[in-house]
C-alpha atoms as a PDB file:
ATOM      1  CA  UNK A   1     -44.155 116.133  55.375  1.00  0.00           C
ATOM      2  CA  UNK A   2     -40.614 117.585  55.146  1.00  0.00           C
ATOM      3  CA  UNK A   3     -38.278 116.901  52.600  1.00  0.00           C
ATOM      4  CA  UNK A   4     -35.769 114.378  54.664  1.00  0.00           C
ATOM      5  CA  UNK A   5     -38.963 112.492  55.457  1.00  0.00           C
ATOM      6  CA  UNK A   6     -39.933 112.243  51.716  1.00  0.00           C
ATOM      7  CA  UNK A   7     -36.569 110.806  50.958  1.00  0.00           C
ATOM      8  CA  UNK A   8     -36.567 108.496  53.387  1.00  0.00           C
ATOM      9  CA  UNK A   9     -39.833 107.351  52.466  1.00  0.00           C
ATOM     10  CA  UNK A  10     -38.701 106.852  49.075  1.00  0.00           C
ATOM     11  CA  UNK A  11     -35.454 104.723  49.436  1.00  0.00           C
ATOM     12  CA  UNK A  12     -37.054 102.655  52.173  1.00  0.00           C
ATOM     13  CA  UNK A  13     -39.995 102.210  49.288  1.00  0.00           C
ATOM     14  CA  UNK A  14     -37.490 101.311  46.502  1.00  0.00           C
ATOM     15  CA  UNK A  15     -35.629  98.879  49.330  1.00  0.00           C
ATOM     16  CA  UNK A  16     -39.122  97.282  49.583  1.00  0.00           C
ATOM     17  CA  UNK A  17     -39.494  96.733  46.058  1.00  0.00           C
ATOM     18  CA  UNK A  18     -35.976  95.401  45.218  1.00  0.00           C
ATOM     19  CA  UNK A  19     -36.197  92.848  48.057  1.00  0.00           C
ATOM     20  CA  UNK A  20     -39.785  91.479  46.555  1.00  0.00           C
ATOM     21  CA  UNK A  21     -38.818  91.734  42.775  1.00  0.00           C
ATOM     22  CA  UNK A  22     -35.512  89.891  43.562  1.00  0.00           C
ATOM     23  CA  UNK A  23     -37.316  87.316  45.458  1.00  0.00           C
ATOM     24  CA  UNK A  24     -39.742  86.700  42.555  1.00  0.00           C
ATOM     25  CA  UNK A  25     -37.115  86.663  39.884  1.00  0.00           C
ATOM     26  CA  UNK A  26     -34.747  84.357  41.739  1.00  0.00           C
ATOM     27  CA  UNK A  27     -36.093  83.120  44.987  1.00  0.00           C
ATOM     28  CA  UNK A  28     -34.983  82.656  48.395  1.00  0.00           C
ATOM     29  CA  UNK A  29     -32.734  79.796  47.928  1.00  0.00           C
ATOM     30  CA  UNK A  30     -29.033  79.343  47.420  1.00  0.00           C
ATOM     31  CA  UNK A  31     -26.431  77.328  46.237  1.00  0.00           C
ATOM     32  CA  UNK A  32     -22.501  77.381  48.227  1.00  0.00           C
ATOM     33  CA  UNK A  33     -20.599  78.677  45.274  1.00  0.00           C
ATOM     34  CA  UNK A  34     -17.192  76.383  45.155  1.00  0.00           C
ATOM     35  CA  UNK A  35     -15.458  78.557  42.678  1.00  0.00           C
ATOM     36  CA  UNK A  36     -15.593  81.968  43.997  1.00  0.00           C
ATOM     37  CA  UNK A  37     -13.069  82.874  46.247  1.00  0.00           C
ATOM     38  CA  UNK A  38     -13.003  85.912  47.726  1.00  0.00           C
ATOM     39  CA  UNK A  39      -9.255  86.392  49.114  1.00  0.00           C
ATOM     40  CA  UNK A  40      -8.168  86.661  44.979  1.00  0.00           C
ATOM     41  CA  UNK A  41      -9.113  89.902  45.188  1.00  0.00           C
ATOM     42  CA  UNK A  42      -6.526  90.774  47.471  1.00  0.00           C
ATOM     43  CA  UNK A  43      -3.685  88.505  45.261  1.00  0.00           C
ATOM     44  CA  UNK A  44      -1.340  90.623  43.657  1.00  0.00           C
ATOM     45  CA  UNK A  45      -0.713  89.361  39.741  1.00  0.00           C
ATOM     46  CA  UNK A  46       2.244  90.938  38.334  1.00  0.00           C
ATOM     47  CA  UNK A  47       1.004  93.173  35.291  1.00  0.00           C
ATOM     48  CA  UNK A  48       4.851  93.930  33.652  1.00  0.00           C
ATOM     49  CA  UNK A  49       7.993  92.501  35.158  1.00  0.00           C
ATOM     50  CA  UNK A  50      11.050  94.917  34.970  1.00  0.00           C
ATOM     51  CA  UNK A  51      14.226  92.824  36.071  1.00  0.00           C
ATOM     52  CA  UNK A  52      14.502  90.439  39.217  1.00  0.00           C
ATOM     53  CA  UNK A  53      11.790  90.728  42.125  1.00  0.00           C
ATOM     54  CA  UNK A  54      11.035  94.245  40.607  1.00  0.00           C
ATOM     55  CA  UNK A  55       7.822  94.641  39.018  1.00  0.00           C
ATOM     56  CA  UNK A  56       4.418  96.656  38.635  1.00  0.00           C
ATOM     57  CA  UNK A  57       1.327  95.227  39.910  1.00  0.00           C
ATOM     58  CA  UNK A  58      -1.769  96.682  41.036  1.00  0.00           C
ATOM     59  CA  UNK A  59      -0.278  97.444  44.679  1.00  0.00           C
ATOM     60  CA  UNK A  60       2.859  98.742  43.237  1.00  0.00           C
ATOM     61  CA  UNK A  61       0.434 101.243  40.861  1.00  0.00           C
ATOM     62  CA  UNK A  62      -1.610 102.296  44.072  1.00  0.00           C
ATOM     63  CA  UNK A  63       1.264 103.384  45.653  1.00  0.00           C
ATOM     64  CA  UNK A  64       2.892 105.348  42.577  1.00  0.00           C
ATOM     65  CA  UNK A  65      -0.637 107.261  42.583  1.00  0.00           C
ATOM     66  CA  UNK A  66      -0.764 107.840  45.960  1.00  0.00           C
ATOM     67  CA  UNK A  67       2.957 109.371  45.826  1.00  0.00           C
ATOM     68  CA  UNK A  68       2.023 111.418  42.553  1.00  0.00           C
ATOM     69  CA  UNK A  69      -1.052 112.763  44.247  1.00  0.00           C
ATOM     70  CA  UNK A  70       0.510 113.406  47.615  1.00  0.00           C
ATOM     71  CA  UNK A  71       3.321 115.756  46.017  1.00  0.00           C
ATOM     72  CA  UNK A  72       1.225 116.840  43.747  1.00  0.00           C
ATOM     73  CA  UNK A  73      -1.180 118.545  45.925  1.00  0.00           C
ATOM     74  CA  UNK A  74       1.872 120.155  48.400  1.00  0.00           C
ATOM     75  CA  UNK A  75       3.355 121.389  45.401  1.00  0.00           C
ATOM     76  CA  UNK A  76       0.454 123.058  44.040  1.00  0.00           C
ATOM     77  CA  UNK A  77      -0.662 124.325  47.119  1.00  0.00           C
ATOM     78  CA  UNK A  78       2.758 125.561  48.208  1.00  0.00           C
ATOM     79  CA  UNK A  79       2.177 127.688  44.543  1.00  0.00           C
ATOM     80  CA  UNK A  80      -0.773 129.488  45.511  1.00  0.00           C
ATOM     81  CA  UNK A  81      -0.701 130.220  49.178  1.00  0.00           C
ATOM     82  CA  UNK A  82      -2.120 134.126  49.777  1.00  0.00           C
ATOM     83  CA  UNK A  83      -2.734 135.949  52.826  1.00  0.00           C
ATOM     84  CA  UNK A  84      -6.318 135.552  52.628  1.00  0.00           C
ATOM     85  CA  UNK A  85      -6.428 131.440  52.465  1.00  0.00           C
ATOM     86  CA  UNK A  86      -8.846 130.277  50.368  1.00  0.00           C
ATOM     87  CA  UNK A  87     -10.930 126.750  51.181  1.00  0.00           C
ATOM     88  CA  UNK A  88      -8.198 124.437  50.009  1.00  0.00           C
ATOM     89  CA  UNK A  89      -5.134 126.321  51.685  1.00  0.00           C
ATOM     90  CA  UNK A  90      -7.528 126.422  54.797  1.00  0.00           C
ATOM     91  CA  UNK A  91      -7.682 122.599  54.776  1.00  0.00           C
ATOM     92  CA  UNK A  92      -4.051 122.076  54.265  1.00  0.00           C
ATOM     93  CA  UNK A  93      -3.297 124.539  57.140  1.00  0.00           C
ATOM     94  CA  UNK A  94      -5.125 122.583  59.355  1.00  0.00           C
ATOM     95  CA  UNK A  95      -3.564 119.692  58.419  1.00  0.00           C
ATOM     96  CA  UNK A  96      -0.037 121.199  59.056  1.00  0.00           C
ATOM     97  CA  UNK A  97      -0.923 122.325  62.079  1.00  0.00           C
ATOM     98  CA  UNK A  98      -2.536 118.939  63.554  1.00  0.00           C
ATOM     99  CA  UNK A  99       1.104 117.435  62.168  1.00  0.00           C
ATOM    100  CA  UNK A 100       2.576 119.939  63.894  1.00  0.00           C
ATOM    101  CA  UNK A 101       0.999 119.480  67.081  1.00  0.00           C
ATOM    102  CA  UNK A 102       1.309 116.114  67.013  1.00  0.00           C
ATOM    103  CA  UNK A 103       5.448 116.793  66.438  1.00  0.00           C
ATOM    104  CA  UNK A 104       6.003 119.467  69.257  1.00  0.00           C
ATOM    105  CA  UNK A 105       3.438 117.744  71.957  1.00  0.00           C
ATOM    106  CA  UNK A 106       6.109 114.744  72.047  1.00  0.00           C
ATOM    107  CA  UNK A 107       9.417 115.826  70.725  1.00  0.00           C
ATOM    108  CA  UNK A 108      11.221 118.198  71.709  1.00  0.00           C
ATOM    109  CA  UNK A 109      12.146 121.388  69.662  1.00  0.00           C
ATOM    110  CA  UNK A 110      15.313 120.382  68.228  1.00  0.00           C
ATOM    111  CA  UNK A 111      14.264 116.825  67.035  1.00  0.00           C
ATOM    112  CA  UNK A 112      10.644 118.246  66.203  1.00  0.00           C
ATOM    113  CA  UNK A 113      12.049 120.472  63.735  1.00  0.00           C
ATOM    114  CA  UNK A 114      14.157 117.425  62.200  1.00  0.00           C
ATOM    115  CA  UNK A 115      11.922 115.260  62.079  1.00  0.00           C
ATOM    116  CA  UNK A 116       8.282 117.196  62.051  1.00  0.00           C
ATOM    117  CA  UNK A 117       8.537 116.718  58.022  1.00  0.00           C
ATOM    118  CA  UNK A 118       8.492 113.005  58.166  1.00  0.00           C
ATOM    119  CA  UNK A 119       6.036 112.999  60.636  1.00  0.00           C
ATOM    120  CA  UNK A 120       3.962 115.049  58.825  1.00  0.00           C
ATOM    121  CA  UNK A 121       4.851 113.148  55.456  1.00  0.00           C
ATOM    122  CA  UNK A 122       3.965 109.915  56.830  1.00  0.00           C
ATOM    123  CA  UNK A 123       0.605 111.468  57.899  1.00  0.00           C
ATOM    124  CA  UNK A 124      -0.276 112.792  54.243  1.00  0.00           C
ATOM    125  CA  UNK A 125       1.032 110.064  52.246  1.00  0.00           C
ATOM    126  CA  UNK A 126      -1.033 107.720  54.239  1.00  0.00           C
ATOM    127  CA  UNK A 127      -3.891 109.419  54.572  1.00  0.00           C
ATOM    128  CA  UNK A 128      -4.114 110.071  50.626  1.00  0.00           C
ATOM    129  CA  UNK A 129      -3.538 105.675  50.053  1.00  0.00           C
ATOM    130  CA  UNK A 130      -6.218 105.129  52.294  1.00  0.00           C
ATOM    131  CA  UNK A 131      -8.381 107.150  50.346  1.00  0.00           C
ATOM    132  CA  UNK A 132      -7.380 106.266  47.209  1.00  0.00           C
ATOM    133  CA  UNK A 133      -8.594 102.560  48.525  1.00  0.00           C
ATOM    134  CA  UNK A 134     -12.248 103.850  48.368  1.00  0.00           C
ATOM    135  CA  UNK A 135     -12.345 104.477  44.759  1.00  0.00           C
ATOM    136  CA  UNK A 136     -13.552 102.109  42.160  1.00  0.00           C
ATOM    137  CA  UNK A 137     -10.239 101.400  39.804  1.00  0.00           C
ATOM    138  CA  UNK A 138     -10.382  98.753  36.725  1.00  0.00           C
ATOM    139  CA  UNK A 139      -7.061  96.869  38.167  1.00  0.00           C
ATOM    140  CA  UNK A 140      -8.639  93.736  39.228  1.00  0.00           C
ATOM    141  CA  UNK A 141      -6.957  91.817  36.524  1.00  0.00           C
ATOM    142  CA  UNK A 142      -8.426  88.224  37.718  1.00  0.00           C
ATOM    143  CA  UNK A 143     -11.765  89.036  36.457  1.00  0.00           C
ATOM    144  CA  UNK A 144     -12.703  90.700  33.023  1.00  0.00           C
ATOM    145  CA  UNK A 145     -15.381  92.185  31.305  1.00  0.00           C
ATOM    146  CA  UNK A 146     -15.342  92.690  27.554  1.00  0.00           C
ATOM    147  CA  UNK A 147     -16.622  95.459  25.717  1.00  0.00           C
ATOM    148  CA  UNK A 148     -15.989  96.068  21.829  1.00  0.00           C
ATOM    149  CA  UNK A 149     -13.649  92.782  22.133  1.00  0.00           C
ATOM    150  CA  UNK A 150     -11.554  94.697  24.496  1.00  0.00           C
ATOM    151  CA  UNK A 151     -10.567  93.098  27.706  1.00  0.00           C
ATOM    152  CA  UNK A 152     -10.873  95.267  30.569  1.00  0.00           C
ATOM    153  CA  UNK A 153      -9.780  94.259  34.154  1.00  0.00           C
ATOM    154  CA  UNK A 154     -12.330  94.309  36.356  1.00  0.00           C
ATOM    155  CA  UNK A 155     -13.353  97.595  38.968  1.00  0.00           C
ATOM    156  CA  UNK A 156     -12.654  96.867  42.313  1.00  0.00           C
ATOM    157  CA  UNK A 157     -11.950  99.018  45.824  1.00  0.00           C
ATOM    158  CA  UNK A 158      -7.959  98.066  46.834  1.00  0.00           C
ATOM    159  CA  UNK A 159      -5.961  99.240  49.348  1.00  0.00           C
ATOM    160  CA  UNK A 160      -1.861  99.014  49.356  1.00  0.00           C
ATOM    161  CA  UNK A 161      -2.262  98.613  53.259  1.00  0.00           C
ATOM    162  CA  UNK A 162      -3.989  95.423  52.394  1.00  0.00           C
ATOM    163  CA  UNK A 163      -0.684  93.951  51.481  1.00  0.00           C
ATOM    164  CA  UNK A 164       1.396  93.339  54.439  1.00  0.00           C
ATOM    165  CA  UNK A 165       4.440  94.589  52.785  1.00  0.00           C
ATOM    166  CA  UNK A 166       3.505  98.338  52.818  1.00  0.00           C
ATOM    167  CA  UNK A 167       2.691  98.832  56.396  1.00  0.00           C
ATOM    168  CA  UNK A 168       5.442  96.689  57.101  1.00  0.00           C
ATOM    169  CA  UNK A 169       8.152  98.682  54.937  1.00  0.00           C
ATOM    170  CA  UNK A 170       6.952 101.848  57.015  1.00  0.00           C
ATOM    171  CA  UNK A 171       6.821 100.236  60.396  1.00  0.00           C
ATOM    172  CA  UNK A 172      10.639  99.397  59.831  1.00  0.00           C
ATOM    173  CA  UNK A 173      11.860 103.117  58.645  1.00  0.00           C
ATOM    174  CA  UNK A 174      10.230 104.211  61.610  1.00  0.00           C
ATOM    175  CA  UNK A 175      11.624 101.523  63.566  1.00  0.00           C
ATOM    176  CA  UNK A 176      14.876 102.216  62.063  1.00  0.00           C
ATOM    177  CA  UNK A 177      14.805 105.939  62.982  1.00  0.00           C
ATOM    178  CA  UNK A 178      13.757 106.187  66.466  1.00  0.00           C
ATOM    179  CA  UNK A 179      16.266 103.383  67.642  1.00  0.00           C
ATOM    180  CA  UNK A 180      18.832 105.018  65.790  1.00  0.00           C
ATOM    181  CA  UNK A 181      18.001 108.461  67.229  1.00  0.00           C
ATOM    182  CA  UNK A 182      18.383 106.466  70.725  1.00  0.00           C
ATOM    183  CA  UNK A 183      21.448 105.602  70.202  1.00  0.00           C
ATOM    184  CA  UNK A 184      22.898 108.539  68.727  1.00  0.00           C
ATOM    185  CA  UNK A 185      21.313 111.064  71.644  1.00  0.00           C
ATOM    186  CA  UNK A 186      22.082 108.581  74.800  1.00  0.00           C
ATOM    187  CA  UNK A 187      24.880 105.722  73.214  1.00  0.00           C
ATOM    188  CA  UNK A 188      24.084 102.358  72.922  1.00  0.00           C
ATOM    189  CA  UNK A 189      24.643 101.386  76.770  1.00  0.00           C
ATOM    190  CA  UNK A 190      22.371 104.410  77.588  1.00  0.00           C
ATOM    191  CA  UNK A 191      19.622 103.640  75.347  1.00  0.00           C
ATOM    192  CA  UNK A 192      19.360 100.499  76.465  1.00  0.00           C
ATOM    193  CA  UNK A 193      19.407 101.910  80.211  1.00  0.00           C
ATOM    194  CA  UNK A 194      16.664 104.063  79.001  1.00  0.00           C
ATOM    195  CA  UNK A 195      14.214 101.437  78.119  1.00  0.00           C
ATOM    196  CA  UNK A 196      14.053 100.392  81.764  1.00  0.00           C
ATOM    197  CA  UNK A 197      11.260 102.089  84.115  1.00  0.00           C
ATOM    198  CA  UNK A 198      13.270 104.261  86.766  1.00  0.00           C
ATOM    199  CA  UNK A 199      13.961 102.941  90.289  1.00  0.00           C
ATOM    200  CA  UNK A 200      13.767  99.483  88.814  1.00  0.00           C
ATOM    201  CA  UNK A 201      16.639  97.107  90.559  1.00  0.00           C
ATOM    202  CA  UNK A 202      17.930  93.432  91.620  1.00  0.00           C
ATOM    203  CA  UNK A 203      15.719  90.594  90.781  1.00  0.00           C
ATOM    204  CA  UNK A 204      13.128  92.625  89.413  1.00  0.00           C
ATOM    205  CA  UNK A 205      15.159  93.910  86.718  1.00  0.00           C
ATOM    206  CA  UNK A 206      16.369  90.702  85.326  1.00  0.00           C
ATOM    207  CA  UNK A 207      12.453  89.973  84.585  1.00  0.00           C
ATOM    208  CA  UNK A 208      11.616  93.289  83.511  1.00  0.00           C
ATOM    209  CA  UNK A 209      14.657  93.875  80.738  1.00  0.00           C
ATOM    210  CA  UNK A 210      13.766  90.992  78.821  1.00  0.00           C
ATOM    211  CA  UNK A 211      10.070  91.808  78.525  1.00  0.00           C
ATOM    212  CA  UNK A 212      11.005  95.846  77.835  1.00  0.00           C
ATOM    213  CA  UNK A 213      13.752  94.939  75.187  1.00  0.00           C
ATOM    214  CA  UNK A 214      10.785  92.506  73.685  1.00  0.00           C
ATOM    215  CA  UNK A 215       8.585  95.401  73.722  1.00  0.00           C
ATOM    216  CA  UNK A 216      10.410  97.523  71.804  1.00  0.00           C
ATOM    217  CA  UNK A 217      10.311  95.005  68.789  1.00  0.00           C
ATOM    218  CA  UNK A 218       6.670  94.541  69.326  1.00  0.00           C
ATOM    219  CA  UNK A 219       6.021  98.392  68.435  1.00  0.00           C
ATOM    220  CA  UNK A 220       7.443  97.133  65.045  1.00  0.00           C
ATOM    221  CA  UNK A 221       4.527  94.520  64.753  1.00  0.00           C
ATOM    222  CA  UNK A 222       1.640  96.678  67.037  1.00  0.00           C
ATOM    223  CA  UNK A 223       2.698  99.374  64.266  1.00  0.00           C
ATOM    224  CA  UNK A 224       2.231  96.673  60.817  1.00  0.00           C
ATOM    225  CA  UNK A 225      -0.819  94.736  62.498  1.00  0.00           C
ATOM    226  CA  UNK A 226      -2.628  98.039  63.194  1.00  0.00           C
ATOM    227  CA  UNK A 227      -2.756  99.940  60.298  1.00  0.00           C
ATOM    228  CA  UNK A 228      -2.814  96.269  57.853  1.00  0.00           C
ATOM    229  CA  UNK A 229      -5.532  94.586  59.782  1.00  0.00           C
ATOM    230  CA  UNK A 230      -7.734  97.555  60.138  1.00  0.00           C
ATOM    231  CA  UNK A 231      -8.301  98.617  56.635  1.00  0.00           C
ATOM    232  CA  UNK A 232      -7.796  94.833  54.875  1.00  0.00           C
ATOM    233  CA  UNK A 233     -11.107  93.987  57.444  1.00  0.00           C
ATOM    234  CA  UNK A 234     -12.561  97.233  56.688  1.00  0.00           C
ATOM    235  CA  UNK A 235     -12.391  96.552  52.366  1.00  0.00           C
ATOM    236  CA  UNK A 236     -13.514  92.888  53.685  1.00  0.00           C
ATOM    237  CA  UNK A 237     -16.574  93.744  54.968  1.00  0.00           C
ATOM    238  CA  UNK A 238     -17.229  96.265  52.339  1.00  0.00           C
ATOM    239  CA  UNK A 239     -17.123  93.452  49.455  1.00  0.00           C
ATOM    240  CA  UNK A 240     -18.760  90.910  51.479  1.00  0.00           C
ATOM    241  CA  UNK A 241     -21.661  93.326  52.028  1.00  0.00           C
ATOM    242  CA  UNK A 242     -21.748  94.752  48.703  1.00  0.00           C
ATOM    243  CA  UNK A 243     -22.667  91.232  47.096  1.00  0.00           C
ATOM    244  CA  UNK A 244     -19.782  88.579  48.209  1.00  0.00           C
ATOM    245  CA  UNK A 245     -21.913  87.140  50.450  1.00  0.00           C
ATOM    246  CA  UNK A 246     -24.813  86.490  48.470  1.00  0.00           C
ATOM    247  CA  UNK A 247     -22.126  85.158  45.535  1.00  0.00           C
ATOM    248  CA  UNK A 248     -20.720  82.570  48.146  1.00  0.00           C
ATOM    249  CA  UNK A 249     -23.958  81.728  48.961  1.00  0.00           C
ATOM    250  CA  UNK A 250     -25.612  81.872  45.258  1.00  0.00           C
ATOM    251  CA  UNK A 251     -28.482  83.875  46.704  1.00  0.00           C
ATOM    252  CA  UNK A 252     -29.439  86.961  44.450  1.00  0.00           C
ATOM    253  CA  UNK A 253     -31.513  88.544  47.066  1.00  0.00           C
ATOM    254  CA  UNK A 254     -29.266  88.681  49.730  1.00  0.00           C
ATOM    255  CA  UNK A 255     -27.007  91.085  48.175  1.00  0.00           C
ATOM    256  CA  UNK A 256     -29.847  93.515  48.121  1.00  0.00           C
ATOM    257  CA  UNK A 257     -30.666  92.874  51.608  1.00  0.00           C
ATOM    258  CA  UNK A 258     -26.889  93.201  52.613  1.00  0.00           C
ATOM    259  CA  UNK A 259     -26.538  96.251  50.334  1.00  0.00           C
ATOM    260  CA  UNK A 260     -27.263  99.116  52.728  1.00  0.00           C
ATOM    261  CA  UNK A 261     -24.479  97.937  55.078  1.00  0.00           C
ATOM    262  CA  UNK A 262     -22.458  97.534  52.686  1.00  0.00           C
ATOM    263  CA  UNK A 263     -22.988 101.176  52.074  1.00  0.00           C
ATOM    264  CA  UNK A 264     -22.954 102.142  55.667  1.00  0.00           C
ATOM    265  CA  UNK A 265     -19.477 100.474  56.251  1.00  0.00           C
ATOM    266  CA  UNK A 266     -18.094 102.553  53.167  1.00  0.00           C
ATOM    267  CA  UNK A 267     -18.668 105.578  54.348  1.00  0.00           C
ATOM    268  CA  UNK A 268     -17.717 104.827  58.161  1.00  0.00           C
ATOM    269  CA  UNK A 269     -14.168 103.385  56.795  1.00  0.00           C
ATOM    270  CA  UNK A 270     -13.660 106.321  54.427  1.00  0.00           C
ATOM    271  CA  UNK A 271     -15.026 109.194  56.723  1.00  0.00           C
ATOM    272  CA  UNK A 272     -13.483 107.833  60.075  1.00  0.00           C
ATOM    273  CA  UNK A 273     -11.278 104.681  59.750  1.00  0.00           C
ATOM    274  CA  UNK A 274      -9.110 106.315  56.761  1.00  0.00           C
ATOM    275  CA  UNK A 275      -7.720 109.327  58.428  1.00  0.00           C
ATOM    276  CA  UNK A 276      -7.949 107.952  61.940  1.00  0.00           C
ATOM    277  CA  UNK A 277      -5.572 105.105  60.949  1.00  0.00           C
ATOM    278  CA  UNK A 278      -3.193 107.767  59.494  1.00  0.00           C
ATOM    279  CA  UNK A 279      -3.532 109.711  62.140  1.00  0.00           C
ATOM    280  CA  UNK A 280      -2.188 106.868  64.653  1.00  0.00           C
ATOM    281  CA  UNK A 281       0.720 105.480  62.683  1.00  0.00           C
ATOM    282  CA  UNK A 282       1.532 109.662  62.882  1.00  0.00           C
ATOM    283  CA  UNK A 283       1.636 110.115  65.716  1.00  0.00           C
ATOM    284  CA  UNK A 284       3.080 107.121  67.378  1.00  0.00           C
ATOM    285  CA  UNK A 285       5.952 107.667  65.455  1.00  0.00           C
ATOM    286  CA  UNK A 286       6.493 110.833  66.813  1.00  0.00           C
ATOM    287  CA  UNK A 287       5.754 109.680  70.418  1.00  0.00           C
ATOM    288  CA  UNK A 288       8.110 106.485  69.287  1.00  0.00           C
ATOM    289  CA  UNK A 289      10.936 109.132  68.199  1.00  0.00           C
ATOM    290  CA  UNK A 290      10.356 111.698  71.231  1.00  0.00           C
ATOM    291  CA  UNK A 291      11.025 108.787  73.703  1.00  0.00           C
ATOM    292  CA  UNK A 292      13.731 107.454  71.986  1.00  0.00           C
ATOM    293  CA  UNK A 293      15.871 110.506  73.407  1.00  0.00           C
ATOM    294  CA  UNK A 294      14.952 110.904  77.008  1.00  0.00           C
ATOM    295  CA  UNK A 295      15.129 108.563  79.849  1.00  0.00           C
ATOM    296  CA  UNK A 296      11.700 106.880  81.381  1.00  0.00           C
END
């Protein structure tokens, strides 16, 4: 028997056993839990308030880490770059050249090299908060445990694209910067000439401006929606798997039934969903900011 095998074996053996000793010790039926609500874990309770609408909460600290780490990690491997890359320098190579790539294959060269480190910074710093969302962080300050009659928020997976406002403040420099760039490179009468499909003319075009015009404020929302939805129903499915579920439904046993996809989901949304979702709010803001300057 190899050794994959044996492991397998095992886990599916211990899965087994978990699923009858839970049974024994607390049987197959529930109770609908009134009190638990799952969406509080997604409420942001401000921690220290500063002055006005300014304050730090748990969103506001995910995004301070994710900024720290971001610049942190250009900055030290900007310091140690050698002709002979080593692993790390190898990654971040890549990485600059998929940004690049993603800059030159839809802008051209004079706005890709303006506008290749946004691009690329947009890419990074997202990539590195989605990430960050997969690691267990005491900042759930709506639950507490207590040790040594300290009072210790709670651990819990979070996400700043969970709250609407991130993606959204994103969406709208992007927004911003590719209309603006429209305007500057064609004038405003041309820009808005340029959002029309050529050889469009008469009737037609009083139906199609309308719905093209409309379009380009829907990129705004297609842009917010995408990236928001994807990972707050990603870290949704992750907690109601890991043991929501059975909490809703008071039944011990189905948490460790639910467990392994719980598990599987994890890994999926931080292998795959994390960097693909960066990847796309990348690079449709360079195709967003390529088009803005030429005429369809």
């Amino acid at each position: 028997m190899t050794k994959q095998r044996k492991i397998l074996l095992s886990v599916a053996a211990v899965y087994i056993v978990g699923l009858v000793v839970f049974g024994i010790l607390f049987g197959i039926k529930g109770h609908k839990n009134e009190s638990f609500l799952p969406q509080e874990e997604f409420h942001l309770l401000t921690w220290v308030k500063f002055f006005g609408p300014i304050g730090l909460d748990k969103g506001v600290l995910y995004l301070l880490i994710a900024g720290l780490i971001t610049t942190g990690i250009m900055v030290w491997v900007s310091k140690r770059m050698t002709t002979r890359p080593n692993r790390v320098q190898t990654a971040v190579e890549a990485l600059y050249n998929l940004c690049l790539s993603m800059s030159k294959e839809n802008m051209d060269p004079k706005m890709t090299k303006k506008w290749f480190p946004v691009v690329c910074t947009l890419f990074v710093f997202i990539l590195v908060s989605n990430l960050l969302g997969y690691i267990p962080l005491p900042v759930n300050s709506g639950e507490k445990f207590h040790i040594f009659g300290l009072s210790i928020p709670s651990f819990q997976i979070y996400a700043a694209d969970t709250n609407v406002g991130f993606p959204l403040t994103l969406s709208l420099m992007v927004f911003f910067a590719y209309n603006i760039e429209g305007v500057r490179a064609q004038g405003f009468i041309g820009y808005t000439k340029s959002l029309i499909p050529r050889g469009v003319k008469g009737p037609m075009l009083g139906m199609i401006f309308p719905l093209e015009i409309l379009s380009n404020f829907l990129r705004l929302l297609s842009l917010t929606i995408r990236l928001w939805a994807n990972l707050l129903a990603g870290h949704l499915l992750i907690a109601f798997m890991a043991g929501d579920l059975a909490v809703l439904l008071g039944l011990q046993v189905l948490g460790w039934v639910t467990l392994p996809f719980g598990i599987a989901i994890f890994l999926f949304e931080a292998v795959l969903i994390a960097g693909l979702q960066a990847f796309i709010f990348a690079i449709l803001a360079a195709i967003y900011l390529g088009g803005a300057v030429t005429r369809h």
